[in-house]
N, C-alpha and C. Protein backbone atom coordinates (compact mmCIF):
# COMPACT_ATOMS: atom_id res chain seq x y z
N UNK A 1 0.83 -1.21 0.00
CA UNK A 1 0.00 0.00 0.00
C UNK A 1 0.87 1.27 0.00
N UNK A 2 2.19 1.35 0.58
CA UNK A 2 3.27 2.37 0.81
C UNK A 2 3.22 2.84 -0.82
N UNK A 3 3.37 1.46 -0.93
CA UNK A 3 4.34 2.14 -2.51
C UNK A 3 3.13 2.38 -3.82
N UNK A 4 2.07 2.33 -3.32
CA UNK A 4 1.11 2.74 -4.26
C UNK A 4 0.96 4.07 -4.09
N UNK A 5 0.52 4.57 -2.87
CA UNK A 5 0.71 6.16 -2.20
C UNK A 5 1.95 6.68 -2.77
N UNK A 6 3.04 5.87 -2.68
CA UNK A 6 4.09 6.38 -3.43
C UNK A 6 4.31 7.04 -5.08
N UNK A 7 3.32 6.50 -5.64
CA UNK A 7 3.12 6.19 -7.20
C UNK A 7 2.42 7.58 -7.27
N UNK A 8 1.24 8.35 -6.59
CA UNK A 8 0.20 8.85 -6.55
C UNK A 8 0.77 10.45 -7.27
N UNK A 9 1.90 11.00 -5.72
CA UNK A 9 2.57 12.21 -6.46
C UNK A 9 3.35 11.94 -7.77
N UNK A 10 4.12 11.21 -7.92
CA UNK A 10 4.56 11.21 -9.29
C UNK A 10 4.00 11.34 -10.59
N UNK A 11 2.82 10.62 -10.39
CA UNK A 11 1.68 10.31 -11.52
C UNK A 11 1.07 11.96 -11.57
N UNK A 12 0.90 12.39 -10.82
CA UNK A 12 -0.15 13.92 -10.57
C UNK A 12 0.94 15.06 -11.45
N UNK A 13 2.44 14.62 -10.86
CA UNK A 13 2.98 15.65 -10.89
C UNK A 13 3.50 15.71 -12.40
N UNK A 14 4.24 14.78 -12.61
CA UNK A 14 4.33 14.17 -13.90
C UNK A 14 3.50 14.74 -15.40
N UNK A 15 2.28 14.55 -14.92
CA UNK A 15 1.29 14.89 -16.04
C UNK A 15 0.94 16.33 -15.98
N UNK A 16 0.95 16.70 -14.59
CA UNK A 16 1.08 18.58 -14.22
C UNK A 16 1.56 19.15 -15.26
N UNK A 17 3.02 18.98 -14.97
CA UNK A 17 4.29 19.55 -15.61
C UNK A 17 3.95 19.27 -17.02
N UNK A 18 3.58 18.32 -17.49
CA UNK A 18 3.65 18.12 -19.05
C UNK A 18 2.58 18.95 -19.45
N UNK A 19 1.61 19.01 -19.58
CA UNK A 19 0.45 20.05 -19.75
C UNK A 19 1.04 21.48 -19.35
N UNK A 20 1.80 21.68 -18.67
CA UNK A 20 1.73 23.23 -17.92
C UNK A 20 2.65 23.30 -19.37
N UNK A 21 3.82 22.53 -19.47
CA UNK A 21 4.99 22.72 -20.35
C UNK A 21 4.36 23.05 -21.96
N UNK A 22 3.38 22.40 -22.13
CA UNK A 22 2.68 22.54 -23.53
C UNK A 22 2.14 23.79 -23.71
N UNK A 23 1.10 24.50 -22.75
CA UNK A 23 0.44 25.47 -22.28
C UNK A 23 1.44 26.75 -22.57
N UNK A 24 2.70 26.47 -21.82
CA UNK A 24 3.54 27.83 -21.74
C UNK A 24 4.38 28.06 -23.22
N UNK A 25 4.40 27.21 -23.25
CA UNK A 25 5.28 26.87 -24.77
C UNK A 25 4.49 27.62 -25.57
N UNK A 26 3.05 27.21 -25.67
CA UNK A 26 2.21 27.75 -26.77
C UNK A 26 1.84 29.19 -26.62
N UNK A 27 1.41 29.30 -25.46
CA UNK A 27 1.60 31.13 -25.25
C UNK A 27 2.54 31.93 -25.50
N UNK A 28 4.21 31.22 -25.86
CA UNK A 28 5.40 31.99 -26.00
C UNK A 28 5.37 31.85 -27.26
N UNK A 29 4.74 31.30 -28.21
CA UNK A 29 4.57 30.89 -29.84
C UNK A 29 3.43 31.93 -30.37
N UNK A 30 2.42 32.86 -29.12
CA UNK A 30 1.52 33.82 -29.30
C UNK A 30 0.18 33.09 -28.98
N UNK A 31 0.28 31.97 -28.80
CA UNK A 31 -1.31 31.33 -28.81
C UNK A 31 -1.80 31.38 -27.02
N UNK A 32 -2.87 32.23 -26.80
CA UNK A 32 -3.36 33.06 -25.39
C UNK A 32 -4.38 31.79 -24.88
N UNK A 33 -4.60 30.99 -25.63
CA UNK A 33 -5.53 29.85 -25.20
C UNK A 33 -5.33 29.39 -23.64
N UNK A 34 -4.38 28.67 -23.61
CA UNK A 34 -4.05 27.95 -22.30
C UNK A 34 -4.31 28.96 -21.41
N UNK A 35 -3.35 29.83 -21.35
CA UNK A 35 -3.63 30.87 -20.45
C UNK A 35 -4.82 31.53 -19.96
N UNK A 36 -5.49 31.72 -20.89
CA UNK A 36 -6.84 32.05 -20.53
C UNK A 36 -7.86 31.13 -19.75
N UNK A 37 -7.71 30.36 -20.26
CA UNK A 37 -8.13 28.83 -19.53
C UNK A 37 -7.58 28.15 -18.22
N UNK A 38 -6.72 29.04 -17.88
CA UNK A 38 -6.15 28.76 -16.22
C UNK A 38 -5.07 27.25 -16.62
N UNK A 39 -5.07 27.06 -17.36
CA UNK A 39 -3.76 25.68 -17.74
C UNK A 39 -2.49 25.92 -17.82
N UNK A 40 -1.79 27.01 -17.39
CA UNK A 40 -0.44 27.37 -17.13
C UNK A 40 -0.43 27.74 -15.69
N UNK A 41 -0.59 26.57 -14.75
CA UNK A 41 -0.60 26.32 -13.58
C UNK A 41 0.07 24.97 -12.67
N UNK A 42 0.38 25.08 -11.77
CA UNK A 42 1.10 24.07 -11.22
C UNK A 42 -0.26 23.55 -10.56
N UNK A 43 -1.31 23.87 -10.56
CA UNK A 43 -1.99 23.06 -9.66
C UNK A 43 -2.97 21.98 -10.38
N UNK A 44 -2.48 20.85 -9.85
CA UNK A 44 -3.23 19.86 -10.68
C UNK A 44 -4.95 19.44 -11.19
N UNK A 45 -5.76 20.31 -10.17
CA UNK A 45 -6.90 19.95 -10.35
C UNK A 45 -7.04 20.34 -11.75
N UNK A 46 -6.16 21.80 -12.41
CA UNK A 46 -6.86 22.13 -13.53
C UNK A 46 -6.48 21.55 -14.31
N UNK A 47 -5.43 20.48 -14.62
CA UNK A 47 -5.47 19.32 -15.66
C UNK A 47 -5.43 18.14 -15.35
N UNK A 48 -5.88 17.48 -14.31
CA UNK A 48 -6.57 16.02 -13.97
C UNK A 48 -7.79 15.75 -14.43
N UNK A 49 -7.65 14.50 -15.36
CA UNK A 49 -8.84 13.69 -15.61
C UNK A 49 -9.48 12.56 -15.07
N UNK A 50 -10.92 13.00 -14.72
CA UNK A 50 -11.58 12.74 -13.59
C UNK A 50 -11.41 10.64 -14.00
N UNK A 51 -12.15 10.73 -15.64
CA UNK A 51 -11.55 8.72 -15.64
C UNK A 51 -10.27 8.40 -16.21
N UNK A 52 -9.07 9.65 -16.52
CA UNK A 52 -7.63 9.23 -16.44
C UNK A 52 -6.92 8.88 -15.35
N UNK A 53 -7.61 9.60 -13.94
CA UNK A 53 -7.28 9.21 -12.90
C UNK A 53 -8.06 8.00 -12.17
N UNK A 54 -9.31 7.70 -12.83
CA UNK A 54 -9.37 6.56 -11.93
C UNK A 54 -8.56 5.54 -13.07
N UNK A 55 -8.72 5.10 -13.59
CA UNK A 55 -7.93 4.27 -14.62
C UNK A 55 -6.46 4.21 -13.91
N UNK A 56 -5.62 4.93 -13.46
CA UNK A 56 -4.56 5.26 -12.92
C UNK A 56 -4.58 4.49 -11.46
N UNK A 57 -5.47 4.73 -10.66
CA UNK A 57 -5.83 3.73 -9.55
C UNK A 57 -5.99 2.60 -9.61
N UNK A 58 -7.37 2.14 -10.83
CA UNK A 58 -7.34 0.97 -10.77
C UNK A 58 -5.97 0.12 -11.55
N UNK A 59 -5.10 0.71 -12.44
CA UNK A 59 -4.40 -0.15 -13.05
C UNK A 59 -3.05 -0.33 -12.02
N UNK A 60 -2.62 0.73 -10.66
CA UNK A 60 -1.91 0.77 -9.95
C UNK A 60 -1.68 -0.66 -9.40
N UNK A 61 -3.32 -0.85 -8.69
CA UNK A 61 -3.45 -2.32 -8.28
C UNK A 61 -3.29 -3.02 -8.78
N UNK A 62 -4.03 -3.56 -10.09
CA UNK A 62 -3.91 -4.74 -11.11
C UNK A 62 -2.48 -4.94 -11.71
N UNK A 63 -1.40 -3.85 -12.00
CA UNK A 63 -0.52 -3.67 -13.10
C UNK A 63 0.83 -3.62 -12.26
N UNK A 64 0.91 -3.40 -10.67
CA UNK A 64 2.12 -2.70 -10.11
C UNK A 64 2.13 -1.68 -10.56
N UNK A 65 1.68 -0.99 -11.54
CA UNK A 65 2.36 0.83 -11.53
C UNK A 65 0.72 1.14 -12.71
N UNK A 66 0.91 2.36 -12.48
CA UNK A 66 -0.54 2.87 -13.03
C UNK A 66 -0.08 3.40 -14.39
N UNK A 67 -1.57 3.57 -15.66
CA UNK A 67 -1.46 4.06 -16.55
C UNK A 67 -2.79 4.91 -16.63
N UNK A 68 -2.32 6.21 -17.34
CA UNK A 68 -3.77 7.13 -16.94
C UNK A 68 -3.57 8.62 -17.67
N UNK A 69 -4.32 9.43 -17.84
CA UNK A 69 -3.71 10.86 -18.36
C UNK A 69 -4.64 11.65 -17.93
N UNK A 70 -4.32 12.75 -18.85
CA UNK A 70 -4.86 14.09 -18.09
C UNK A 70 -5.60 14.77 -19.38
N UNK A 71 -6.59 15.86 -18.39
CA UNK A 71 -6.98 17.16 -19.42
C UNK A 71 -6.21 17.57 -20.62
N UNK A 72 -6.37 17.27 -22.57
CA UNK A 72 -5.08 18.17 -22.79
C UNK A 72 -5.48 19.06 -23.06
N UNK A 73 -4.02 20.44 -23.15
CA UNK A 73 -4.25 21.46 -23.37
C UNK A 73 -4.50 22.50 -24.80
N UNK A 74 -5.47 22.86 -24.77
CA UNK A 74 -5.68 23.26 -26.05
C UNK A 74 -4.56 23.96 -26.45
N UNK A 75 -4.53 24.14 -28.07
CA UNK A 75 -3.94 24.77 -28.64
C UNK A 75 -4.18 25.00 -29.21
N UNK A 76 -4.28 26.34 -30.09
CA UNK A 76 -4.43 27.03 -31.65
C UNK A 76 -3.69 27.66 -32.45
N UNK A 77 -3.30 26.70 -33.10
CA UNK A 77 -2.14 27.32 -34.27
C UNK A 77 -2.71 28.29 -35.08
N UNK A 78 -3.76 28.53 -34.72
CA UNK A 78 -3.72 29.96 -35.80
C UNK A 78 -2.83 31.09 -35.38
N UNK A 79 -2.38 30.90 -34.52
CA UNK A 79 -1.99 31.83 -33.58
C UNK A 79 -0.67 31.72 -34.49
N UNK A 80 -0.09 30.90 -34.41
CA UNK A 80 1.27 30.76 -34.28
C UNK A 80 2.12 30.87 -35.93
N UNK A 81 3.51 31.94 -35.55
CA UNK A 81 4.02 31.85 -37.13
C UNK A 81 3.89 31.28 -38.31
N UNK A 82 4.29 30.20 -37.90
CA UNK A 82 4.73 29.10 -38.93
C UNK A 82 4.19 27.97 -37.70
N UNK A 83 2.90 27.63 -38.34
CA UNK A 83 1.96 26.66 -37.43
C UNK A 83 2.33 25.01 -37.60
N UNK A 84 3.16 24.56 -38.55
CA UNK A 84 3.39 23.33 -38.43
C UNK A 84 4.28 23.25 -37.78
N UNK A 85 5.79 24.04 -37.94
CA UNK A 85 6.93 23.90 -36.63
C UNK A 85 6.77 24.17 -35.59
N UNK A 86 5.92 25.21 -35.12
CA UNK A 86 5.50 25.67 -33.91
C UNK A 86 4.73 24.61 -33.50
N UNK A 87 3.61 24.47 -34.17
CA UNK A 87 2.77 22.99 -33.60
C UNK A 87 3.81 21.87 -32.70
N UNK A 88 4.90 21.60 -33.42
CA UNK A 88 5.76 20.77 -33.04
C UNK A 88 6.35 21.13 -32.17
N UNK A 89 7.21 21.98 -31.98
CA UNK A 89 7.80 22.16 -30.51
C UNK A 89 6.95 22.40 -29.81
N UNK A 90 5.64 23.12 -29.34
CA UNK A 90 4.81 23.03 -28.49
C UNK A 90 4.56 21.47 -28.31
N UNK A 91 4.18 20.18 -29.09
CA UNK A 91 4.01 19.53 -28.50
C UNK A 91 4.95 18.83 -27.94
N UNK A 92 6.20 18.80 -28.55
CA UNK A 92 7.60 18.16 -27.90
C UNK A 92 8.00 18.64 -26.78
N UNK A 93 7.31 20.04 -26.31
CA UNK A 93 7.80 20.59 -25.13
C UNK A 93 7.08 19.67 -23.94
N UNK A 94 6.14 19.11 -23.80
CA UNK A 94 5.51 18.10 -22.98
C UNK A 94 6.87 16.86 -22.58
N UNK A 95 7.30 16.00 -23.45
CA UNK A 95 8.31 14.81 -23.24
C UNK A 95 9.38 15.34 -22.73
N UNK A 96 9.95 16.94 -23.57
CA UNK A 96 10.93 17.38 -23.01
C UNK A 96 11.07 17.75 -21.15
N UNK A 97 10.09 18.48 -21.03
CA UNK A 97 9.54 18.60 -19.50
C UNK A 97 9.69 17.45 -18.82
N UNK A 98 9.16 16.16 -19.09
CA UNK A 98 9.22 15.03 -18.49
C UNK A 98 10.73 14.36 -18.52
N UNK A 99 11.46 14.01 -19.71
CA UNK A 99 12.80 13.76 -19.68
C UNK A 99 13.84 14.52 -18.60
N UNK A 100 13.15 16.41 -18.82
CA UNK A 100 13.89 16.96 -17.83
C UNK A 100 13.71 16.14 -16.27
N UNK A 101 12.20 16.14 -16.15
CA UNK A 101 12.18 16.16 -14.46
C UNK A 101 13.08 14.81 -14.26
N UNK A 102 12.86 13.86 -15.12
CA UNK A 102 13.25 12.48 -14.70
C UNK A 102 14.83 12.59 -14.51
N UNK A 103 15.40 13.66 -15.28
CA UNK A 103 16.79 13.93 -14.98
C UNK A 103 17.51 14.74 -13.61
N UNK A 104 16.02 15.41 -13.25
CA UNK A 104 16.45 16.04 -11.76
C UNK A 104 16.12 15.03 -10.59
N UNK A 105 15.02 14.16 -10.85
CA UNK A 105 14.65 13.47 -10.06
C UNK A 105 15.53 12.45 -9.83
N UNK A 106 16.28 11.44 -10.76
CA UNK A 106 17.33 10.78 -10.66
C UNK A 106 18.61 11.50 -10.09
N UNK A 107 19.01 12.88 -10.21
CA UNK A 107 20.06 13.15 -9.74
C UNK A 107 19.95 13.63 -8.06
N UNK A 108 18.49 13.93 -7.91
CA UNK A 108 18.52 13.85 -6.37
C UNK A 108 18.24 12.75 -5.51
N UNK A 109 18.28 11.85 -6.30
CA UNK A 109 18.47 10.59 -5.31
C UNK A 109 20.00 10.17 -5.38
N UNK A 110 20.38 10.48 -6.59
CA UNK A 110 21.83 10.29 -6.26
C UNK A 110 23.02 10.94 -5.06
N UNK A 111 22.20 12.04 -4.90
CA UNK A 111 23.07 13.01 -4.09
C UNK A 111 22.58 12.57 -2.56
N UNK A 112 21.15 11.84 -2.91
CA UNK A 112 20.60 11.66 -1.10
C UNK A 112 21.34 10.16 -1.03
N UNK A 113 21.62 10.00 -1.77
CA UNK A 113 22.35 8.25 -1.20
C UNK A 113 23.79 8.88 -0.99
N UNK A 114 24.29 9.52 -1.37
CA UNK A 114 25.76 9.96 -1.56
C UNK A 114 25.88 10.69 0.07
N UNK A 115 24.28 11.49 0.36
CA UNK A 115 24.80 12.25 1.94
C UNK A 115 24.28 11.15 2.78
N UNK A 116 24.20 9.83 1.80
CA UNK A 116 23.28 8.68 3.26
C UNK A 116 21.92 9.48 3.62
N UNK A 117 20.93 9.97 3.15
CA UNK A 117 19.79 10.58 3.37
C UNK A 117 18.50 9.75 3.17
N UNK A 118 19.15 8.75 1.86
CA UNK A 118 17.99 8.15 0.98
C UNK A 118 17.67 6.84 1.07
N UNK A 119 16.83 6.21 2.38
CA UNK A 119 17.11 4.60 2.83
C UNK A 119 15.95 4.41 2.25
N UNK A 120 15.50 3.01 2.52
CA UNK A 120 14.52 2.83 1.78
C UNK A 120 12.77 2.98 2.98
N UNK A 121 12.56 4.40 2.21
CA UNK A 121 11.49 4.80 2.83
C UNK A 121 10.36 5.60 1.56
N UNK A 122 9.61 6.37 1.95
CA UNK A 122 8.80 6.65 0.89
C UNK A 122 9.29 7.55 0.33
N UNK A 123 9.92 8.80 1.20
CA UNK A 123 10.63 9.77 -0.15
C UNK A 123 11.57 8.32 -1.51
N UNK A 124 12.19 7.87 -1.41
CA UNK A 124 13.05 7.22 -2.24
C UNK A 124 12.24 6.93 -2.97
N UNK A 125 11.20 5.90 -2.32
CA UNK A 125 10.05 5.29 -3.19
C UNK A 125 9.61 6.51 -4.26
N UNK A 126 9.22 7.72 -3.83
CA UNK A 126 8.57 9.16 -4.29
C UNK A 126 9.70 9.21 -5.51
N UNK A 127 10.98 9.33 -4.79
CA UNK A 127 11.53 10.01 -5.79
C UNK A 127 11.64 9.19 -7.31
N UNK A 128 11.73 8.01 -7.24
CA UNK A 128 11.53 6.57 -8.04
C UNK A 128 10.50 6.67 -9.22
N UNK A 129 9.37 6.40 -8.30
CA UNK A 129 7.93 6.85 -9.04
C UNK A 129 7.90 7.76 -9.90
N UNK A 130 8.43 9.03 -9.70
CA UNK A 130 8.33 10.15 -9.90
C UNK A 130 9.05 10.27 -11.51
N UNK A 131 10.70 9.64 -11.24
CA UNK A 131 11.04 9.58 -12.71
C UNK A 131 10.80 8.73 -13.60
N UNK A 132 10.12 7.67 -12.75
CA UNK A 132 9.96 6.60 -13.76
C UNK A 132 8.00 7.34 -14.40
N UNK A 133 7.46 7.83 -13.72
CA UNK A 133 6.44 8.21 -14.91
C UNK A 133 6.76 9.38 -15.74
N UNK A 134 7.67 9.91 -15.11
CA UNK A 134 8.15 11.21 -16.71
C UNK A 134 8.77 10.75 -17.71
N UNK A 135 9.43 9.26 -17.27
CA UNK A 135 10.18 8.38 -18.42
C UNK A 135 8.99 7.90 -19.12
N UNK A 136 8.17 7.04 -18.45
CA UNK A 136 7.03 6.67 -19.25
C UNK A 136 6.61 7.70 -19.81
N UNK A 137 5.66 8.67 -19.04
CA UNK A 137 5.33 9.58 -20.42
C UNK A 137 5.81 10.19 -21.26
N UNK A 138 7.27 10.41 -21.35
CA UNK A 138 8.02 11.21 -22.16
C UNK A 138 8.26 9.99 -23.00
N UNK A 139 8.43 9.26 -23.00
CA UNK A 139 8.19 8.00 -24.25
C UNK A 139 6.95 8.00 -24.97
N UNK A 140 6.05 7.30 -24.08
CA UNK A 140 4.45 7.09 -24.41
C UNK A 140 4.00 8.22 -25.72
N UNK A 141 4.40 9.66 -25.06
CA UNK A 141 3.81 10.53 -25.85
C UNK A 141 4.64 11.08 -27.23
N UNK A 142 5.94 10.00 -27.28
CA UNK A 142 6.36 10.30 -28.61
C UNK A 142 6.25 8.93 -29.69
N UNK A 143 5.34 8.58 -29.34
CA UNK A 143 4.58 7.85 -30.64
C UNK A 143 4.23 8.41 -31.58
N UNK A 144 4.51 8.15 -32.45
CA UNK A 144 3.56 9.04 -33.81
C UNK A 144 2.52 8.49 -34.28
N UNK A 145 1.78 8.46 -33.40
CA UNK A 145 0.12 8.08 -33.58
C UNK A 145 -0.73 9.36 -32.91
N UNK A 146 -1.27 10.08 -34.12
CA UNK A 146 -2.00 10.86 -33.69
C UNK A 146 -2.88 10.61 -32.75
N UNK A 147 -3.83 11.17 -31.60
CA UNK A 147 -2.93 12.92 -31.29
C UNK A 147 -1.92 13.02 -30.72
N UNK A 148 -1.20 11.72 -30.17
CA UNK A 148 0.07 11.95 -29.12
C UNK A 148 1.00 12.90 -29.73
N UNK A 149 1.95 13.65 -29.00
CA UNK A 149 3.14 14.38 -29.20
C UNK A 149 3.47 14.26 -30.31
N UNK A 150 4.19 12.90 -30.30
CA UNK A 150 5.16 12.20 -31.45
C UNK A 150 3.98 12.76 -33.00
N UNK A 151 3.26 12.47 -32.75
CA UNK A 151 2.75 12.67 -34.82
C UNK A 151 2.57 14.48 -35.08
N UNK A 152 2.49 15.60 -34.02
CA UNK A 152 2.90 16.92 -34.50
C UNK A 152 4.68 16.85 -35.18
N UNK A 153 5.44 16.13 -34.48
CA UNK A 153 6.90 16.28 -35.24
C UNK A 153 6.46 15.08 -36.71
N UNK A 154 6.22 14.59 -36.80
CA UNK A 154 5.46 13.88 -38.03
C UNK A 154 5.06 14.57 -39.04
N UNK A 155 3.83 15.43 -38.25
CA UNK A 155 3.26 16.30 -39.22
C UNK A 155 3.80 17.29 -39.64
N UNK A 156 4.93 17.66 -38.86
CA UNK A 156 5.40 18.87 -39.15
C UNK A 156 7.06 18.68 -40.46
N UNK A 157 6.89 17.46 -40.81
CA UNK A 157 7.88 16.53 -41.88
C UNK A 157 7.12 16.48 -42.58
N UNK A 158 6.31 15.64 -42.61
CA UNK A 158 5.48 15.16 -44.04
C UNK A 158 5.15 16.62 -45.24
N UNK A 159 5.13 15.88 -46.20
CA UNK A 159 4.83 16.80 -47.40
C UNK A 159 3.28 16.78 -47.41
N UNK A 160 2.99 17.75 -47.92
CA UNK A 160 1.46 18.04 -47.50
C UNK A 160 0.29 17.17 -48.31
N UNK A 161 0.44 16.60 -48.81
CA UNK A 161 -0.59 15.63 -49.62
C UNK A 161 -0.39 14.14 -48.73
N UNK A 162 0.92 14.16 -48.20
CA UNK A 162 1.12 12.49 -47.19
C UNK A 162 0.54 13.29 -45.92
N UNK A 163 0.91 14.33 -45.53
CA UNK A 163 -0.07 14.68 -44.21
C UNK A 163 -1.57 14.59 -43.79
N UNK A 164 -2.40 14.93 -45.22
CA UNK A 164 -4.00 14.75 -45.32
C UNK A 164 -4.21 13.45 -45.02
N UNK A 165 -3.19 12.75 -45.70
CA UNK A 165 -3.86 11.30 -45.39
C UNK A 165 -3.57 10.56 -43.72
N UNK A 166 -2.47 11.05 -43.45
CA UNK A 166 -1.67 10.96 -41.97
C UNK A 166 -2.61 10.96 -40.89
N UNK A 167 -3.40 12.68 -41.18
CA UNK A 167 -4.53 13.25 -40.06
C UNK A 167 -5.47 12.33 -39.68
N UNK A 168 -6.13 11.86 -41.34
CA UNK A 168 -7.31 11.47 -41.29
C UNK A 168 -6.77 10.32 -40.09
N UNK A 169 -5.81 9.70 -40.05
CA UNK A 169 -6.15 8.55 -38.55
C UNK A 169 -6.47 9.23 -37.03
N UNK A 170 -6.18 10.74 -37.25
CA UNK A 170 -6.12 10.96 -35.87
C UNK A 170 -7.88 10.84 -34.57
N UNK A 171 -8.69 10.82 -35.41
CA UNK A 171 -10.04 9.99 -34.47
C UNK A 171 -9.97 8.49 -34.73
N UNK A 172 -9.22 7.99 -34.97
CA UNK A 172 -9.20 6.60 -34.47
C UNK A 172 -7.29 6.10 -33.61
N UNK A 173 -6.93 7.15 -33.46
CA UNK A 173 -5.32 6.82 -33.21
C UNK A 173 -5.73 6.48 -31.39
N UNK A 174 -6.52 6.99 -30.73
CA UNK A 174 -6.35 6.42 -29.19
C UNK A 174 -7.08 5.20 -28.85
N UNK A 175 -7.90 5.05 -30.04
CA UNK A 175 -8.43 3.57 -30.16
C UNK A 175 -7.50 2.84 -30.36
N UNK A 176 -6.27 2.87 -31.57
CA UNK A 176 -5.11 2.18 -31.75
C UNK A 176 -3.74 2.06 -30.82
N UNK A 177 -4.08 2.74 -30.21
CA UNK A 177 -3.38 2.88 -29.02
C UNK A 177 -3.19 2.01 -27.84
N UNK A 178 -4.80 2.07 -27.63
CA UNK A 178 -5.48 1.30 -26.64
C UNK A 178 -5.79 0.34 -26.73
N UNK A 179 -5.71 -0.24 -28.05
CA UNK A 179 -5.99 -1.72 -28.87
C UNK A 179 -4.17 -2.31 -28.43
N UNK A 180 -3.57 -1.49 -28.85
CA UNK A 180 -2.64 -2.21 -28.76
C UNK A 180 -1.56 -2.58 -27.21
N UNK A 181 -1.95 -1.60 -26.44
CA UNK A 181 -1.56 -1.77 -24.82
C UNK A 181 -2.01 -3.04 -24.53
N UNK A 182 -3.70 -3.17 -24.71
CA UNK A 182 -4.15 -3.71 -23.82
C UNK A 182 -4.48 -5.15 -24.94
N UNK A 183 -4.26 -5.31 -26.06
CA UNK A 183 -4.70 -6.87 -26.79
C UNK A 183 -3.27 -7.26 -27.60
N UNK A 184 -2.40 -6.07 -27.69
CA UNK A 184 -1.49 -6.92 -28.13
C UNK A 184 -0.10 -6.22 -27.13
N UNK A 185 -0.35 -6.51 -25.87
CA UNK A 185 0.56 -5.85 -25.32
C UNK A 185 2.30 -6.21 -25.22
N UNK A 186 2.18 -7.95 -25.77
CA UNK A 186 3.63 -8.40 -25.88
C UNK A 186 4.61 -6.76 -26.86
N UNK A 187 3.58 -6.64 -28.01
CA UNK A 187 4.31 -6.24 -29.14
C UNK A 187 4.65 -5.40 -28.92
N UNK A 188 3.15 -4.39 -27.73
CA UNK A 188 3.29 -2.88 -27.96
C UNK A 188 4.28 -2.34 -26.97
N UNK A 189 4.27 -3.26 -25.80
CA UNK A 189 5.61 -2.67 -24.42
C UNK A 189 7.10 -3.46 -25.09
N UNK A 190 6.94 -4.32 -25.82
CA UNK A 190 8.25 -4.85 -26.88
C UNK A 190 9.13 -3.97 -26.87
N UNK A 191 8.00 -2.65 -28.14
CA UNK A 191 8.55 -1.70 -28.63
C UNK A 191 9.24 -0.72 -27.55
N UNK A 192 8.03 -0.10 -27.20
CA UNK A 192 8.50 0.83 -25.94
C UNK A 192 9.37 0.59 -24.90
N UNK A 193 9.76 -0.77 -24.62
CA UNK A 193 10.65 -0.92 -23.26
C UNK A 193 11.85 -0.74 -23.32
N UNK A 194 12.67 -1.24 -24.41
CA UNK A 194 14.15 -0.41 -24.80
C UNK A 194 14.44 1.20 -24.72
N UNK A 195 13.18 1.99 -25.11
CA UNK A 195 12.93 2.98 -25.00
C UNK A 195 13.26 3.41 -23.53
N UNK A 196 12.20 2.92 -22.62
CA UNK A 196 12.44 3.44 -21.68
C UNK A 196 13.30 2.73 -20.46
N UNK A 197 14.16 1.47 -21.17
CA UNK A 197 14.79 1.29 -19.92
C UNK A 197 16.30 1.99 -20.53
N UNK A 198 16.39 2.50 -21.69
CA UNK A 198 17.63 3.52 -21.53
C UNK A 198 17.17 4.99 -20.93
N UNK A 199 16.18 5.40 -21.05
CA UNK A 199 15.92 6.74 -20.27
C UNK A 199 16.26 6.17 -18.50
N UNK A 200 16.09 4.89 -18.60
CA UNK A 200 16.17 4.50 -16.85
C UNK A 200 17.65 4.45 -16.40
N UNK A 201 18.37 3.80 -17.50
CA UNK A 201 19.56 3.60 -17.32
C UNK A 201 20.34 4.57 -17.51
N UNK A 202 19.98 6.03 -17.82
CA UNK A 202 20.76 7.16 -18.62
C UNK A 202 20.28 8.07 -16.63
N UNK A 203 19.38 7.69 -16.41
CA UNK A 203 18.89 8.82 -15.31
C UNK A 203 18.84 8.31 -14.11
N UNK A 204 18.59 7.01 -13.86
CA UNK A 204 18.39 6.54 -12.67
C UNK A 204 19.83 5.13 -12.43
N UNK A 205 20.39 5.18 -12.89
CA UNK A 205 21.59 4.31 -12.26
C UNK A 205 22.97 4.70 -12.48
């Protein structure tokens, strides 16, 4: 039960930061959306999803570690210069945020084992949790399956006649997503786990 409580801030904070990171990004690109909408905030209620978070609970139990997301944050490229590159770093700024934290979060456990600070109690557990879901999501969300992260740097490559056709998957891409976690999950954590056990091995050992 420790180490589920343990899981709880990481997961909250994790997905905070990635939304806030998208939000601010896009307001510095000219787009006033987020902002107006109170989503360039550290406080989580305003981007927690009410069944991303239970999903997150219940898979805590069933799975050892939870899977779940949040409110996303709008964006409107009309706003923005040059709306396909901009599109893209606004959404890359989300993984980037997360890669970052997982890189501060790993280095302060390094320094609390180094002053003998960091035994095995729940901060450690905390701090654990914490990078291992910014690793997950900073992976997860560079899929290039629309709408995740990963297919704005996609879209923002493709030549514009392969992009029309690209989009059109994006109302069925979290169905494909979710098809593939949960019915073909050998293939789909296959892929992803090299992924993220070098973000583990680059930050946390």
């Amino acid at each position: 039960m420790l180490d589920i409580l343990a899981t709880i801030p990481g997961f909250i904070f994790a997905i905070t930061l990635h939304e806030l990171a998208h939000g601010a990004v896009a307001n510095m690109f000219g787009d006033p959306t987020a902002k107006k909408l109170g989503r360039i905030t550290l406080n989580p209620l305003k981007h927690l999803d009410r069944a991303g978070t239970i999903v997150f609970l219940v898979s805590s139990i069933g799975l050892g570690f939870g899977i779940g997301w949040a409110k996303p944050v709008p964006v409107d490229g009309r706003y923005f210069a040059n709306p396909r590159r901009d599109m893209a770093i606004v959404s890359l700024a989300g993984p980037a945020m997360n890669f970052a934290l997982a890189a501060v979060a790993g280095l302060s456990m390094r320094l609390l084992l180094y002053w003998q600070l960091l035994d095995n109690n729940f901060l450690g557990a905390a701090l654990f949790w914490f990078a291992f879901y910014n690793i997950l999501l900073g992976v997860f969300n560079l899929i290039p399956i629309p709408p995740l992260d990963g297919s704005r740097l996609v879209s923002a490559l493709l030549p514009v006649r392969m992009l029309q056709v690209y989009e059109k998957f994006e109302g069925y891409g979290i169905a494909i997503v979710f098809t593939g976690m949960f019915f073909f999950r050998d293939a789909f954590w296959g892929v992803l786990t090299p992924f993220i056990n070098f973000f583990q091995r680059l930050f946390l050992v």
